[in-house]
PDB file of N, CA and C in Angstrom:
ATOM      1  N   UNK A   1       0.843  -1.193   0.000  1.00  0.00           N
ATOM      2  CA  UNK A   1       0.000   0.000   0.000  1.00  0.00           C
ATOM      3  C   UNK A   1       0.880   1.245   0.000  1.00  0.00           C
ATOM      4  N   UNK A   2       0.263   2.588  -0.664  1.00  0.00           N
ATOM      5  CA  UNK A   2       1.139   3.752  -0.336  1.00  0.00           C
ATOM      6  C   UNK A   2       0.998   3.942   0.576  1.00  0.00           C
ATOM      7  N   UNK A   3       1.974   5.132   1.217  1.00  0.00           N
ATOM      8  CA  UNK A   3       1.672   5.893   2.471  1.00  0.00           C
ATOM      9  C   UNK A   3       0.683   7.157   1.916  1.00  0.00           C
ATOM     10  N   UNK A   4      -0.322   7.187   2.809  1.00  0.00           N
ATOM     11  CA  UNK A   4      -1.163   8.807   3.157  1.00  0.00           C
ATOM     12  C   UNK A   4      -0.144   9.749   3.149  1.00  0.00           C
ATOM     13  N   UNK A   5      -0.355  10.623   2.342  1.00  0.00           N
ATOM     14  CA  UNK A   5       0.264  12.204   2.951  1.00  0.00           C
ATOM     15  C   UNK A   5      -0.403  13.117   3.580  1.00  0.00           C
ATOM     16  N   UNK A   6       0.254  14.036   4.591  1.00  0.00           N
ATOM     17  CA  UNK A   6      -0.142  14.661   5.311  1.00  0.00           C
ATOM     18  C   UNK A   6      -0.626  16.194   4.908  1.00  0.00           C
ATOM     19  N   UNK A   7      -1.562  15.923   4.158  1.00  0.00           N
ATOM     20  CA  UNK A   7      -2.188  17.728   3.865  1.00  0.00           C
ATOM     21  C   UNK A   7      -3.450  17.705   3.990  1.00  0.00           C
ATOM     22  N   UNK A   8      -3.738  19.013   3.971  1.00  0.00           N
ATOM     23  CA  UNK A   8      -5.180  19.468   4.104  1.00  0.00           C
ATOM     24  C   UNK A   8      -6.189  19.527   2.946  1.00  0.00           C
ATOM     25  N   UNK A   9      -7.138  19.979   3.061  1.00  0.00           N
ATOM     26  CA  UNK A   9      -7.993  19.962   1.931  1.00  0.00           C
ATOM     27  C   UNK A   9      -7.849  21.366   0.740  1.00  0.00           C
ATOM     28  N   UNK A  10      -6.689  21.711   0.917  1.00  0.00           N
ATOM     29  CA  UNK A  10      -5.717  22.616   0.381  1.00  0.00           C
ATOM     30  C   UNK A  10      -5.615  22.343  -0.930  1.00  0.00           C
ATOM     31  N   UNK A  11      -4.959  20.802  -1.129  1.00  0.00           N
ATOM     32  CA  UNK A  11      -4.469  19.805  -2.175  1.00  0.00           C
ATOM     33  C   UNK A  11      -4.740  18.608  -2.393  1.00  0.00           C
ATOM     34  N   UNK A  12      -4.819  17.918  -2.912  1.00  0.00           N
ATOM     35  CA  UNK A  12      -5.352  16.210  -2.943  1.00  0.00           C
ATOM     36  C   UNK A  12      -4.367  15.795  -3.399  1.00  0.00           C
ATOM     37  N   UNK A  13      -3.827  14.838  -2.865  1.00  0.00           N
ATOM     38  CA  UNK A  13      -2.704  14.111  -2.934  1.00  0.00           C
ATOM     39  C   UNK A  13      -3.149  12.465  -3.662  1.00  0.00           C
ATOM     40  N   UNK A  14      -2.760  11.892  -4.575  1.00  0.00           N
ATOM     41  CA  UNK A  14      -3.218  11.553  -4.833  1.00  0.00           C
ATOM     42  C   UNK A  14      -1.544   9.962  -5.831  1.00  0.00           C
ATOM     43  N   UNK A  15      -1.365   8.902  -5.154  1.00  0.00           N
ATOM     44  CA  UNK A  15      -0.941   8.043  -4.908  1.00  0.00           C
ATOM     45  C   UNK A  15      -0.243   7.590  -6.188  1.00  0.00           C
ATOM     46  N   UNK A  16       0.648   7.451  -6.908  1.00  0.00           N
ATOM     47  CA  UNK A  16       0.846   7.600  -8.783  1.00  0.00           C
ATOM     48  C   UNK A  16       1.024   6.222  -8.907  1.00  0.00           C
ATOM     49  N   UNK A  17       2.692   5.561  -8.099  1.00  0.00           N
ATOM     50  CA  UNK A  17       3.673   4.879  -8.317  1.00  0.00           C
ATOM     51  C   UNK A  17       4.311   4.434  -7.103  1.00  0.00           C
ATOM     52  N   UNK A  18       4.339   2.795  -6.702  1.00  0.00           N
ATOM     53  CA  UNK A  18       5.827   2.551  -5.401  1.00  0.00           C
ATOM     54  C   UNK A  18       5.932   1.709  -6.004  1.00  0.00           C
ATOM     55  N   UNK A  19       7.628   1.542  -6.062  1.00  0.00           N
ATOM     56  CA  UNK A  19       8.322   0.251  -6.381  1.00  0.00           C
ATOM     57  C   UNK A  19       9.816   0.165  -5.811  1.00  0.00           C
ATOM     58  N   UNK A  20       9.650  -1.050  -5.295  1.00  0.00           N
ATOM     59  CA  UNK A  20      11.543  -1.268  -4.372  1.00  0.00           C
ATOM     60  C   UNK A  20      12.144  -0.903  -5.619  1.00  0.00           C
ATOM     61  N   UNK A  21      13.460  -0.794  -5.364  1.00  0.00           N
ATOM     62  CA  UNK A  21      14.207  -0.625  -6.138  1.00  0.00           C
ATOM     63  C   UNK A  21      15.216  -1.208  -5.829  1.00  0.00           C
ATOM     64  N   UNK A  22      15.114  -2.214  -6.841  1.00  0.00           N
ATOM     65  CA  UNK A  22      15.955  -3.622  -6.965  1.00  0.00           C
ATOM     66  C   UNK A  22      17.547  -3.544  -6.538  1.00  0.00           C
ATOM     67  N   UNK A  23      18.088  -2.368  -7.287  1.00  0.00           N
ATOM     68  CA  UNK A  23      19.544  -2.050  -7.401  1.00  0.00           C
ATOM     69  C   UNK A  23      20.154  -1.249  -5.729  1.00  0.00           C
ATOM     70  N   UNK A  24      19.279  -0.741  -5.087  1.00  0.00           N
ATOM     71  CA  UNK A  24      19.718   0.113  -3.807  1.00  0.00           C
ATOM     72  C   UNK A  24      18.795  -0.573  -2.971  1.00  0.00           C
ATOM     73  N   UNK A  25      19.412  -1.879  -2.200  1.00  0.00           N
ATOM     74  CA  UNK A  25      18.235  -2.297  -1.104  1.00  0.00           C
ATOM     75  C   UNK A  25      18.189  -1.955  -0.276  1.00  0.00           C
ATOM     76  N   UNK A  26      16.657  -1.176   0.075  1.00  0.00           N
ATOM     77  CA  UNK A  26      16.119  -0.708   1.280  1.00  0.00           C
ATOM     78  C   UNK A  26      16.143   0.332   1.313  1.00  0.00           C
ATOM     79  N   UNK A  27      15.742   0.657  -0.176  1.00  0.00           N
ATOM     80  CA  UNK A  27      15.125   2.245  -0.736  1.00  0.00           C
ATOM     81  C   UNK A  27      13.920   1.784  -1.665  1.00  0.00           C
ATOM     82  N   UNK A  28      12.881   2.430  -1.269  1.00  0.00           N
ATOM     83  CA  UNK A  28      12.002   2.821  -2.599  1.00  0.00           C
ATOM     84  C   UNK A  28      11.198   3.816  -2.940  1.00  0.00           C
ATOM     85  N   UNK A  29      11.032   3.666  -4.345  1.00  0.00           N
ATOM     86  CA  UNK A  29      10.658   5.282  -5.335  1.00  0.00           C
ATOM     87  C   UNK A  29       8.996   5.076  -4.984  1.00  0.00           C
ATOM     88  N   UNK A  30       8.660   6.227  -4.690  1.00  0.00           N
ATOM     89  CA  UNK A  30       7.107   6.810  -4.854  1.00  0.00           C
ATOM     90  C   UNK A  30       6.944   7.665  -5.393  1.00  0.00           C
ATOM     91  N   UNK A  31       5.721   7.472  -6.557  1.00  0.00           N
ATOM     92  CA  UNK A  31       5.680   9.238  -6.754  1.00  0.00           C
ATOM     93  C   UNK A  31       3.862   9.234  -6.437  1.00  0.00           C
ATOM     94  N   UNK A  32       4.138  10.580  -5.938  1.00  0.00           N
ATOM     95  CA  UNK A  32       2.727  11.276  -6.163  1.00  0.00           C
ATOM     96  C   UNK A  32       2.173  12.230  -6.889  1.00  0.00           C
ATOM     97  N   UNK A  33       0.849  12.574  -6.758  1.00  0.00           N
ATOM     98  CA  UNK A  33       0.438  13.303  -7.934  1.00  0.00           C
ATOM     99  C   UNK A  33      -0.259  14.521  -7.186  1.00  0.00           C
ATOM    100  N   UNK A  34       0.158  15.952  -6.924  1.00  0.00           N
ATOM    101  CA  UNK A  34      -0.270  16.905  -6.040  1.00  0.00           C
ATOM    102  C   UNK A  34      -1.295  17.584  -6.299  1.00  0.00           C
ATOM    103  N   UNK A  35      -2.202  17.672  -6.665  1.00  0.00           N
ATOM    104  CA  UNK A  35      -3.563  18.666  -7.387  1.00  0.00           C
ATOM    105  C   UNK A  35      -3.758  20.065  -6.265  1.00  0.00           C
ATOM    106  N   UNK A  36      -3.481  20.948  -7.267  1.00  0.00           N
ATOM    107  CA  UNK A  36      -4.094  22.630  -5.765  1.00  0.00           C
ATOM    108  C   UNK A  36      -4.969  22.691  -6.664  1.00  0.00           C
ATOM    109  N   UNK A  37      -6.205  23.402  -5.742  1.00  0.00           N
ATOM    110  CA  UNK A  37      -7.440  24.164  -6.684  1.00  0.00           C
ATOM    111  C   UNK A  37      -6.785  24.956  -6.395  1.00  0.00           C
ATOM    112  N   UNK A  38      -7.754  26.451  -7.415  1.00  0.00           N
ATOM    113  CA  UNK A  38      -7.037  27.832  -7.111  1.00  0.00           C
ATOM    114  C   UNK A  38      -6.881  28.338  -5.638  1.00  0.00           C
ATOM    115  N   UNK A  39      -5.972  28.602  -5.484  1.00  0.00           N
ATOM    116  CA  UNK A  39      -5.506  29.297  -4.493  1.00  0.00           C
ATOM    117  C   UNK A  39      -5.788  28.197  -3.166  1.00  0.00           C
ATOM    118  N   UNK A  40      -5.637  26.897  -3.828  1.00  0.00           N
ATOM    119  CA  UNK A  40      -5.294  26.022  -2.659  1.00  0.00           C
ATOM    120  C   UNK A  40      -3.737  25.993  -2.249  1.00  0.00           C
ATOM    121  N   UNK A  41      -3.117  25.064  -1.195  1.00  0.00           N
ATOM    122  CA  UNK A  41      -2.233  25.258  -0.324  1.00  0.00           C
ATOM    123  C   UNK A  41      -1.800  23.638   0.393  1.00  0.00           C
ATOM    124  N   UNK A  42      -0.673  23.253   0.479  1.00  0.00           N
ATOM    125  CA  UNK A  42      -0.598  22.394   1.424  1.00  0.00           C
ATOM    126  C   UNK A  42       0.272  23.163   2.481  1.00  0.00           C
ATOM    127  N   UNK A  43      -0.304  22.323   3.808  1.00  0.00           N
ATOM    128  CA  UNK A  43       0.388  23.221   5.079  1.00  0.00           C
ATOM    129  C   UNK A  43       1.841  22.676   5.504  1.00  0.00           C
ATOM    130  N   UNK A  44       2.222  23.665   6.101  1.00  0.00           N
ATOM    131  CA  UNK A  44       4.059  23.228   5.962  1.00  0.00           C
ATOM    132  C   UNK A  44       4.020  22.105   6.718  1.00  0.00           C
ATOM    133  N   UNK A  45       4.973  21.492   6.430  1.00  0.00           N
ATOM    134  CA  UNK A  45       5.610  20.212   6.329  1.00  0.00           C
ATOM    135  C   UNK A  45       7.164  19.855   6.385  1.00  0.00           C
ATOM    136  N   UNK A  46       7.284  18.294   6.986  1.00  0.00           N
ATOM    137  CA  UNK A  46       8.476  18.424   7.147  1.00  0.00           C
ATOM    138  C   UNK A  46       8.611  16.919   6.280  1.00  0.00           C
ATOM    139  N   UNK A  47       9.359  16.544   5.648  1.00  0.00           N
ATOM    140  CA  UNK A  47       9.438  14.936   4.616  1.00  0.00           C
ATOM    141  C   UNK A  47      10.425  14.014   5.784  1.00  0.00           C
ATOM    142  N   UNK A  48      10.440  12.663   5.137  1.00  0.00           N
ATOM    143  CA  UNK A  48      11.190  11.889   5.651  1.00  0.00           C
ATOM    144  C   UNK A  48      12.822  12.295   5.780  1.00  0.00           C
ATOM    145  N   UNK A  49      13.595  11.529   6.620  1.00  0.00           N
ATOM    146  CA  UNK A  49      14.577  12.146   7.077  1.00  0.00           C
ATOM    147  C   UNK A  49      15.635  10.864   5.892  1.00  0.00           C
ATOM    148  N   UNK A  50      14.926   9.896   5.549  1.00  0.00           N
ATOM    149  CA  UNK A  50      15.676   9.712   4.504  1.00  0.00           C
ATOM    150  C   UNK A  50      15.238   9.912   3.065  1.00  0.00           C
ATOM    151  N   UNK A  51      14.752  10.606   3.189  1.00  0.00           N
ATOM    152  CA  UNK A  51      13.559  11.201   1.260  1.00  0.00           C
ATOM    153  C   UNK A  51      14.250  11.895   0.594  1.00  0.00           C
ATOM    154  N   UNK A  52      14.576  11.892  -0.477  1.00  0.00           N
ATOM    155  CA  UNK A  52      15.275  12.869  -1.762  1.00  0.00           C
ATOM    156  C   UNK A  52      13.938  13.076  -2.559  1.00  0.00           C
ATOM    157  N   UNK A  53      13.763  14.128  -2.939  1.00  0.00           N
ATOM    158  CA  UNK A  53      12.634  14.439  -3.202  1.00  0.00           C
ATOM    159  C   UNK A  53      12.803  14.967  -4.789  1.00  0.00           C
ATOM    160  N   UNK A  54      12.211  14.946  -5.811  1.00  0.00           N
ATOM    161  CA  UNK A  54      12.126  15.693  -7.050  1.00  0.00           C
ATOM    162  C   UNK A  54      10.785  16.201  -7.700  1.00  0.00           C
ATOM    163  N   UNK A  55      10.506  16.965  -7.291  1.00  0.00           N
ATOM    164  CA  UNK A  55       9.161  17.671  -7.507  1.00  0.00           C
ATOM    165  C   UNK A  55       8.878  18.759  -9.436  1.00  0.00           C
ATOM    166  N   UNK A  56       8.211  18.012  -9.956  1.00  0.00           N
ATOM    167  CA  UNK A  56       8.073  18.606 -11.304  1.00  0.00           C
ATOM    168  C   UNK A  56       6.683  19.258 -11.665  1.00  0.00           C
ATOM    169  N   UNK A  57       6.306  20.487 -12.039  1.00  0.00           N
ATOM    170  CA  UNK A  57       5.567  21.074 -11.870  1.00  0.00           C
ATOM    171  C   UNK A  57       4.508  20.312 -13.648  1.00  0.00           C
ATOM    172  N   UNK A  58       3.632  20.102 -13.594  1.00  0.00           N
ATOM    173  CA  UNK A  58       2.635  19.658 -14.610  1.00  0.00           C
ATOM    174  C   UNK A  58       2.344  20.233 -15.195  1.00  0.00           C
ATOM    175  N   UNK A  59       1.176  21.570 -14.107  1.00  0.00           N
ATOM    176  CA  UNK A  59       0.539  22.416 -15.107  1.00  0.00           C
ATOM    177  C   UNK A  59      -0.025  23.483 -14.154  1.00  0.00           C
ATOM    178  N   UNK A  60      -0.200  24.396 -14.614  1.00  0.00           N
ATOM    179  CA  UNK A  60      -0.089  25.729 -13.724  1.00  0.00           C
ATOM    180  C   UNK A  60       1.374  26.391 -13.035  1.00  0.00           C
ATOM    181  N   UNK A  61       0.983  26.800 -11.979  1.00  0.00           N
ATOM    182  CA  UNK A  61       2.849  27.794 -10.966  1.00  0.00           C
ATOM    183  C   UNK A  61       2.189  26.995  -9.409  1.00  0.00           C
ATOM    184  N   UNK A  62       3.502  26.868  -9.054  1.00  0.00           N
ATOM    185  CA  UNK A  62       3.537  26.319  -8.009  1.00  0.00           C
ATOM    186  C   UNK A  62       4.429  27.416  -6.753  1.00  0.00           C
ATOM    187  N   UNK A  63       4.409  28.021  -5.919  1.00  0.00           N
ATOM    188  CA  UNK A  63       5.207  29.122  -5.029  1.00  0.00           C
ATOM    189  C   UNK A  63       5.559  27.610  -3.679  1.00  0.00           C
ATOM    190  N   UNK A  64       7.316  27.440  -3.880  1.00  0.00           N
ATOM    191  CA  UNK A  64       7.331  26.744  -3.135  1.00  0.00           C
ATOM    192  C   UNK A  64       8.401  27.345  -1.906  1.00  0.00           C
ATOM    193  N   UNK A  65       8.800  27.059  -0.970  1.00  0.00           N
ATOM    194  CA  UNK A  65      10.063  27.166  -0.058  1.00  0.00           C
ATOM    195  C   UNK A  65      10.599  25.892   0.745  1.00  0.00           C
ATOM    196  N   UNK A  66      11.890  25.720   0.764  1.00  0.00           N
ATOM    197  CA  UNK A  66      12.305  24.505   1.313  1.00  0.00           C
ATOM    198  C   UNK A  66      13.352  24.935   2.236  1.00  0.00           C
ATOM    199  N   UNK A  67      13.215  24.990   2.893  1.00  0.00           N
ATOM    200  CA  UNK A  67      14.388  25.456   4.089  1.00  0.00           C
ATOM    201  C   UNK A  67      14.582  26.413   4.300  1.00  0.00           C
ATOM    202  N   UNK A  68      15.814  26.669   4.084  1.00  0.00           N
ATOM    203  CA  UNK A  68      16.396  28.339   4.520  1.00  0.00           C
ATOM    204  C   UNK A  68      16.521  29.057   2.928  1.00  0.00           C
ATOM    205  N   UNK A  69      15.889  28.252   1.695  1.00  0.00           N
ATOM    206  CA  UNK A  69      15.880  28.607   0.527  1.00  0.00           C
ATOM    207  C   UNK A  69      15.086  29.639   0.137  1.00  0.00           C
ATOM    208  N   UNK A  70      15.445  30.244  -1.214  1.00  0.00           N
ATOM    209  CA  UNK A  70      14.121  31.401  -1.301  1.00  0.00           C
ATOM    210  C   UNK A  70      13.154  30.672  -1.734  1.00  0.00           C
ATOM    211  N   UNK A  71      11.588  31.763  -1.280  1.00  0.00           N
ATOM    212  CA  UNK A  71      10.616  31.697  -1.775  1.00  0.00           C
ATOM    213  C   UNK A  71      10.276  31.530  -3.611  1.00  0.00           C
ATOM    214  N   UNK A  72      10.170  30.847  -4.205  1.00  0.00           N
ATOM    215  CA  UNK A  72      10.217  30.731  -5.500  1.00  0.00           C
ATOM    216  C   UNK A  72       8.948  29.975  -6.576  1.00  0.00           C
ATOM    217  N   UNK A  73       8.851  30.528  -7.312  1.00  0.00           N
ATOM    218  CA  UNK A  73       7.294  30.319  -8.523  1.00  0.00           C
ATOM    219  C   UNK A  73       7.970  29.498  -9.763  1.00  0.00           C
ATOM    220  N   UNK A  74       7.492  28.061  -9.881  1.00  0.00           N
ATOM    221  CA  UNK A  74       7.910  27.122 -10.524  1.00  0.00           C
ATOM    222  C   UNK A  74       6.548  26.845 -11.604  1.00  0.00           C
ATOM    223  N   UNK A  75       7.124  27.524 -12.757  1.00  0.00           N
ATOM    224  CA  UNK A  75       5.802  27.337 -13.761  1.00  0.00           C
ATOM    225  C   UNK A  75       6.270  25.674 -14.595  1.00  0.00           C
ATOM    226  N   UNK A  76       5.306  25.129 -14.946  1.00  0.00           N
ATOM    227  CA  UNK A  76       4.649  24.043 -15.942  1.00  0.00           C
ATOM    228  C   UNK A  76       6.102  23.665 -16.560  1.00  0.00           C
ATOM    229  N   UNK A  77       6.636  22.539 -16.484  1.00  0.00           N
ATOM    230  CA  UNK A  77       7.613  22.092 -17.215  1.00  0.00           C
ATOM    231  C   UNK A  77       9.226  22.275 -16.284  1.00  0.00           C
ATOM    232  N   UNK A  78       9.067  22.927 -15.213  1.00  0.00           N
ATOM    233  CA  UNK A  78       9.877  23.399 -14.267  1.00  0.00           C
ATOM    234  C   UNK A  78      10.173  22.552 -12.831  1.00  0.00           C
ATOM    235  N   UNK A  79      11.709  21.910 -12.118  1.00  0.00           N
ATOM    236  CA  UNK A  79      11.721  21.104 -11.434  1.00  0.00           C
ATOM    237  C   UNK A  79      12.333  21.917 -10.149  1.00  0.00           C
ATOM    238  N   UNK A  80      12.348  21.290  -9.098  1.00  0.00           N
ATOM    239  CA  UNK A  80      13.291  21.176  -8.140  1.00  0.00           C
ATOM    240  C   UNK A  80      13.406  20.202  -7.066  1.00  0.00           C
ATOM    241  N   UNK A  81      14.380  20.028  -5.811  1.00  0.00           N
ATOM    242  CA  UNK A  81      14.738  19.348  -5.271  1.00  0.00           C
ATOM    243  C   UNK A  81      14.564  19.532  -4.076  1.00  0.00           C
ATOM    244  N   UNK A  82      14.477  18.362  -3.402  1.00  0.00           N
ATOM    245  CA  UNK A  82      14.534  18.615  -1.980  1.00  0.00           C
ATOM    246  C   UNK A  82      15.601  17.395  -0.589  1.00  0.00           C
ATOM    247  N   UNK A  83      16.296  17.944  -0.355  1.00  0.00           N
ATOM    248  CA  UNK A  83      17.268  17.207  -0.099  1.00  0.00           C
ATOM    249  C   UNK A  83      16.727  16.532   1.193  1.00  0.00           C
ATOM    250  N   UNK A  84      17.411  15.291   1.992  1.00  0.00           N
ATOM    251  CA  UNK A  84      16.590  14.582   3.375  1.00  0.00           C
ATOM    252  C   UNK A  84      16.421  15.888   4.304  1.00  0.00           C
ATOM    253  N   UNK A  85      15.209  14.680   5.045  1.00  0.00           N
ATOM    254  CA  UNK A  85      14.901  15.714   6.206  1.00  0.00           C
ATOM    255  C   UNK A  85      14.493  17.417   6.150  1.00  0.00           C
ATOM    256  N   UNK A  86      14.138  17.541   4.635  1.00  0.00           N
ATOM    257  CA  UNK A  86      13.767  19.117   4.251  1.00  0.00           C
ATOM    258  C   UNK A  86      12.803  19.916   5.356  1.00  0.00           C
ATOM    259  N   UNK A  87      12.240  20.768   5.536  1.00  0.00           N
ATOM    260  CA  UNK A  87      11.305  21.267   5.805  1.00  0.00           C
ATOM    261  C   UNK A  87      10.551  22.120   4.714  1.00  0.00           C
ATOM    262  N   UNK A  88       9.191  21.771   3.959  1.00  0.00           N
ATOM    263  CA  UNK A  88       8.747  22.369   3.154  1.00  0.00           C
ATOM    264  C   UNK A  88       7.660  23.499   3.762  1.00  0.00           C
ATOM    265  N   UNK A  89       8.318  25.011   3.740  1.00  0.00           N
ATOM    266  CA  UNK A  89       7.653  26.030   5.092  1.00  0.00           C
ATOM    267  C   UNK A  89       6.688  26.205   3.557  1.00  0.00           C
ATOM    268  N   UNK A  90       6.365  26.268   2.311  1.00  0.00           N
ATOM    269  CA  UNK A  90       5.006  26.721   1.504  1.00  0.00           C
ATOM    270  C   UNK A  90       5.540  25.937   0.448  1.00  0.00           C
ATOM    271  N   UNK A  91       4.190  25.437   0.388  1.00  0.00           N
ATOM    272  CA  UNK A  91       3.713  24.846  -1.255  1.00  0.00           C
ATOM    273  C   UNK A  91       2.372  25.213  -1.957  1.00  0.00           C
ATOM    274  N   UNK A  92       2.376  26.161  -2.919  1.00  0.00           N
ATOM    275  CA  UNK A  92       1.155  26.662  -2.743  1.00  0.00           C
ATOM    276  C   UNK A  92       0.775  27.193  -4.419  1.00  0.00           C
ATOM    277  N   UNK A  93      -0.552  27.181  -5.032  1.00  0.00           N
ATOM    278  CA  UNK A  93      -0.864  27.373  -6.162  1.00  0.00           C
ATOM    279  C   UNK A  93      -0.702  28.830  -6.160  1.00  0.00           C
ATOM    280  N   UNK A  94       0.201  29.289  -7.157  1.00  0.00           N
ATOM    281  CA  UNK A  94       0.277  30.558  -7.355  1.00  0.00           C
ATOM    282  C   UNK A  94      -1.006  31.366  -7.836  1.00  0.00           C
ATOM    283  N   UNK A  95      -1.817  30.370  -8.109  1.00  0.00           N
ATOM    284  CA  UNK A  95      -3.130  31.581  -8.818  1.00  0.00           C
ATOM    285  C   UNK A  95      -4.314  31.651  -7.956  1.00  0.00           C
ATOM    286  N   UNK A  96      -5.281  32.258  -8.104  1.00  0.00           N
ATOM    287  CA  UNK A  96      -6.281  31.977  -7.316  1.00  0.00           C
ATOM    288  C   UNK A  96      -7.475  32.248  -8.302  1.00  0.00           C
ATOM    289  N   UNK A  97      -7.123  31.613  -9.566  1.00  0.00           N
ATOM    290  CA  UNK A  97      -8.243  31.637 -10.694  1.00  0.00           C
ATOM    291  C   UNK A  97      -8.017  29.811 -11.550  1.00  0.00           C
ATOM    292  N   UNK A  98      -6.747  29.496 -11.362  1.00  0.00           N
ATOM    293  CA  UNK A  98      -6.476  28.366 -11.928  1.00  0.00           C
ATOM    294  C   UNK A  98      -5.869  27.273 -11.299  1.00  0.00           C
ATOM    295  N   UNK A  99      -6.117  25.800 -11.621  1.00  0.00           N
ATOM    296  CA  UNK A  99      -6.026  24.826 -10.770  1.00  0.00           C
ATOM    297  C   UNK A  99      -4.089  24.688 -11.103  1.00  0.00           C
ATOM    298  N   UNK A 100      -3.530  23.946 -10.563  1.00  0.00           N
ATOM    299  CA  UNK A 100      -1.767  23.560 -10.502  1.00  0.00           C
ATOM    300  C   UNK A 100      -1.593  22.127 -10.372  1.00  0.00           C
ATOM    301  N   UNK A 101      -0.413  21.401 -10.863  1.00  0.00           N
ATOM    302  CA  UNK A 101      -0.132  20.577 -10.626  1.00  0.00           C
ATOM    303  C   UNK A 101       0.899  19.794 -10.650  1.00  0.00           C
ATOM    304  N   UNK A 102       1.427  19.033  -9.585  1.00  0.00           N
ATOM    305  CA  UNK A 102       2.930  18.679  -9.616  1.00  0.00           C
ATOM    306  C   UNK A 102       3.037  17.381  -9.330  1.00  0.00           C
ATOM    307  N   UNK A 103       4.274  16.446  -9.902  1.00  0.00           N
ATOM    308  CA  UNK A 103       4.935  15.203  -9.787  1.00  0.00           C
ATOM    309  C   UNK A 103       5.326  15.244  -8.812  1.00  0.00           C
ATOM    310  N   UNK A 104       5.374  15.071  -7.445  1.00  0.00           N
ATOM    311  CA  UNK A 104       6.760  14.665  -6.416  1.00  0.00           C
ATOM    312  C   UNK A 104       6.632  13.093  -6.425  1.00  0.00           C
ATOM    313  N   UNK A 105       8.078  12.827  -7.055  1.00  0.00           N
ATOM    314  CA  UNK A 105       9.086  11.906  -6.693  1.00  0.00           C
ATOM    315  C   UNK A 105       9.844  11.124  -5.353  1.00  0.00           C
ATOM    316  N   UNK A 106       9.993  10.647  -4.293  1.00  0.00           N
ATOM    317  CA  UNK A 106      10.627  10.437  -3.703  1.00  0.00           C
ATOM    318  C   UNK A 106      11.425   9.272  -3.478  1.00  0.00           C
ATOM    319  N   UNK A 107      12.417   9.255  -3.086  1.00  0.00           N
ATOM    320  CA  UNK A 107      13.735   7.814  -2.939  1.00  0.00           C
ATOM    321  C   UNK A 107      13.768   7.778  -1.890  1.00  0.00           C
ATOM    322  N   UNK A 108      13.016   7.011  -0.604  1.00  0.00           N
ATOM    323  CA  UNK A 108      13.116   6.983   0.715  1.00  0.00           C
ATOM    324  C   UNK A 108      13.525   5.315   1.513  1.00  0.00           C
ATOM    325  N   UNK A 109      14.094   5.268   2.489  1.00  0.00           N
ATOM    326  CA  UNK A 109      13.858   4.082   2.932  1.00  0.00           C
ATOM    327  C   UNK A 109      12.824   3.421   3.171  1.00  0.00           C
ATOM    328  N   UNK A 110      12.625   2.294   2.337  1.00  0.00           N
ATOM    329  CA  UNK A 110      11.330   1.531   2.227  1.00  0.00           C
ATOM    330  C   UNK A 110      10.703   1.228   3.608  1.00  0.00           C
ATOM    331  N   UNK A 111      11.621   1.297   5.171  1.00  0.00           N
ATOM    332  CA  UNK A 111      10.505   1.416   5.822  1.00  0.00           C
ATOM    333  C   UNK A 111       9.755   3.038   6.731  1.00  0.00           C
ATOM    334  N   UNK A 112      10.005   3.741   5.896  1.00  0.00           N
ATOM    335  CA  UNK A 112       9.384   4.966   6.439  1.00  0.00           C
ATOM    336  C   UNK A 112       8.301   5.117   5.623  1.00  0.00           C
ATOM    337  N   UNK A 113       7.409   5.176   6.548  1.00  0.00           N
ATOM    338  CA  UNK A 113       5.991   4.892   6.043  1.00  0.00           C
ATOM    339  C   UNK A 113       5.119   6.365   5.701  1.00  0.00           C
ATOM    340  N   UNK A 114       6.002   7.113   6.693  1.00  0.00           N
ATOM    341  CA  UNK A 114       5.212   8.590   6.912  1.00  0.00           C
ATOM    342  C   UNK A 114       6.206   9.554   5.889  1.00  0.00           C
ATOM    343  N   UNK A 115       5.951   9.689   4.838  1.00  0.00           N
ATOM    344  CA  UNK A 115       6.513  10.491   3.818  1.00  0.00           C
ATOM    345  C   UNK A 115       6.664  11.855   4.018  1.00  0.00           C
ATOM    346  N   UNK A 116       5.749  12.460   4.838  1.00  0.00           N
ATOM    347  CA  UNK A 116       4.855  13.919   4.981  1.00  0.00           C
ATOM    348  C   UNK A 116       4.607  13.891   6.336  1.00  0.00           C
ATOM    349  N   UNK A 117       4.998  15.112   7.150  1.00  0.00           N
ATOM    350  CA  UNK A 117       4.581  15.029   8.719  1.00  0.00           C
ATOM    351  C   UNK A 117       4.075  16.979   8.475  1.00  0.00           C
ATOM    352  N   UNK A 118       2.692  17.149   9.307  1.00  0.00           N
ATOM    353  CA  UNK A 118       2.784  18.062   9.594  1.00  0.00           C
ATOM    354  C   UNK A 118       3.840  19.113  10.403  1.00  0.00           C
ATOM    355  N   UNK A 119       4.079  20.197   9.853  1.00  0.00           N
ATOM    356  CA  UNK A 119       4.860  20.843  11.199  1.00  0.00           C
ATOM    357  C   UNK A 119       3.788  21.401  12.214  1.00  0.00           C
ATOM    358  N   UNK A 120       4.299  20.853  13.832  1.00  0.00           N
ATOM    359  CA  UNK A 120       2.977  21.564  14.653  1.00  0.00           C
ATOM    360  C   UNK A 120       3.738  22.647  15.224  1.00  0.00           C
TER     361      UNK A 120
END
């Protein structure tokens, strides 16, 4: 089974792809599929502490921040990264007229189940 991610009704998260990965044992790839309505939002977050993350934007702008990184607007066809143990302080549909949508990727140890933790 996938793991649940931890967001609000911001975004629908929505389960793509898991598969071990044969060649690195005791890692495996998930991807998910992130949907914002307009001017939806997932709430900050912190990822697994062993997750490499590759997040590719689909369709629409995505305004993301990952750490101590800048604030930044990732339009349609546009990637970035997120290294272990990130903290993702905004992920958020840049528009508030049009829906967004993004690939995240992750390479985590196959037994961390919780991909996504709220920050409280």
């Amino acid at each position: 089974a996938l793991p649940a991610a931890a967001h609000d009704p911001g975004d629908v998260v929505t389960p793509h792809f898991e598969k071990a990965i044969p060649n690195i044992p005791g890692k495996t790839l998930t991807a998910l599929i992130v949907d914002y309505p307009p001017g939806g939002a997932s709430v900050p977050h912190t990822h697994a502490k062993s997750s490499f993350i590759f997040a590719y934007v689909l369709s629409g702008e995505i305004v993301s921040k990952v750490n101590d990184g800048p604030t930044q607007t990732y339009r349609a066809g546009e990637s970035w990264y997120e290294p272990p143990a990130s903290k993702h302080l905004v992920s958020r549909n840049a528009s508030q007229t049009k829906p967004a949508k993004l690939l995240a990727v992750f390479v985590a140890d196959t037994d961390e189940k919780e991909l996504t933790t709220p920050i409280k």
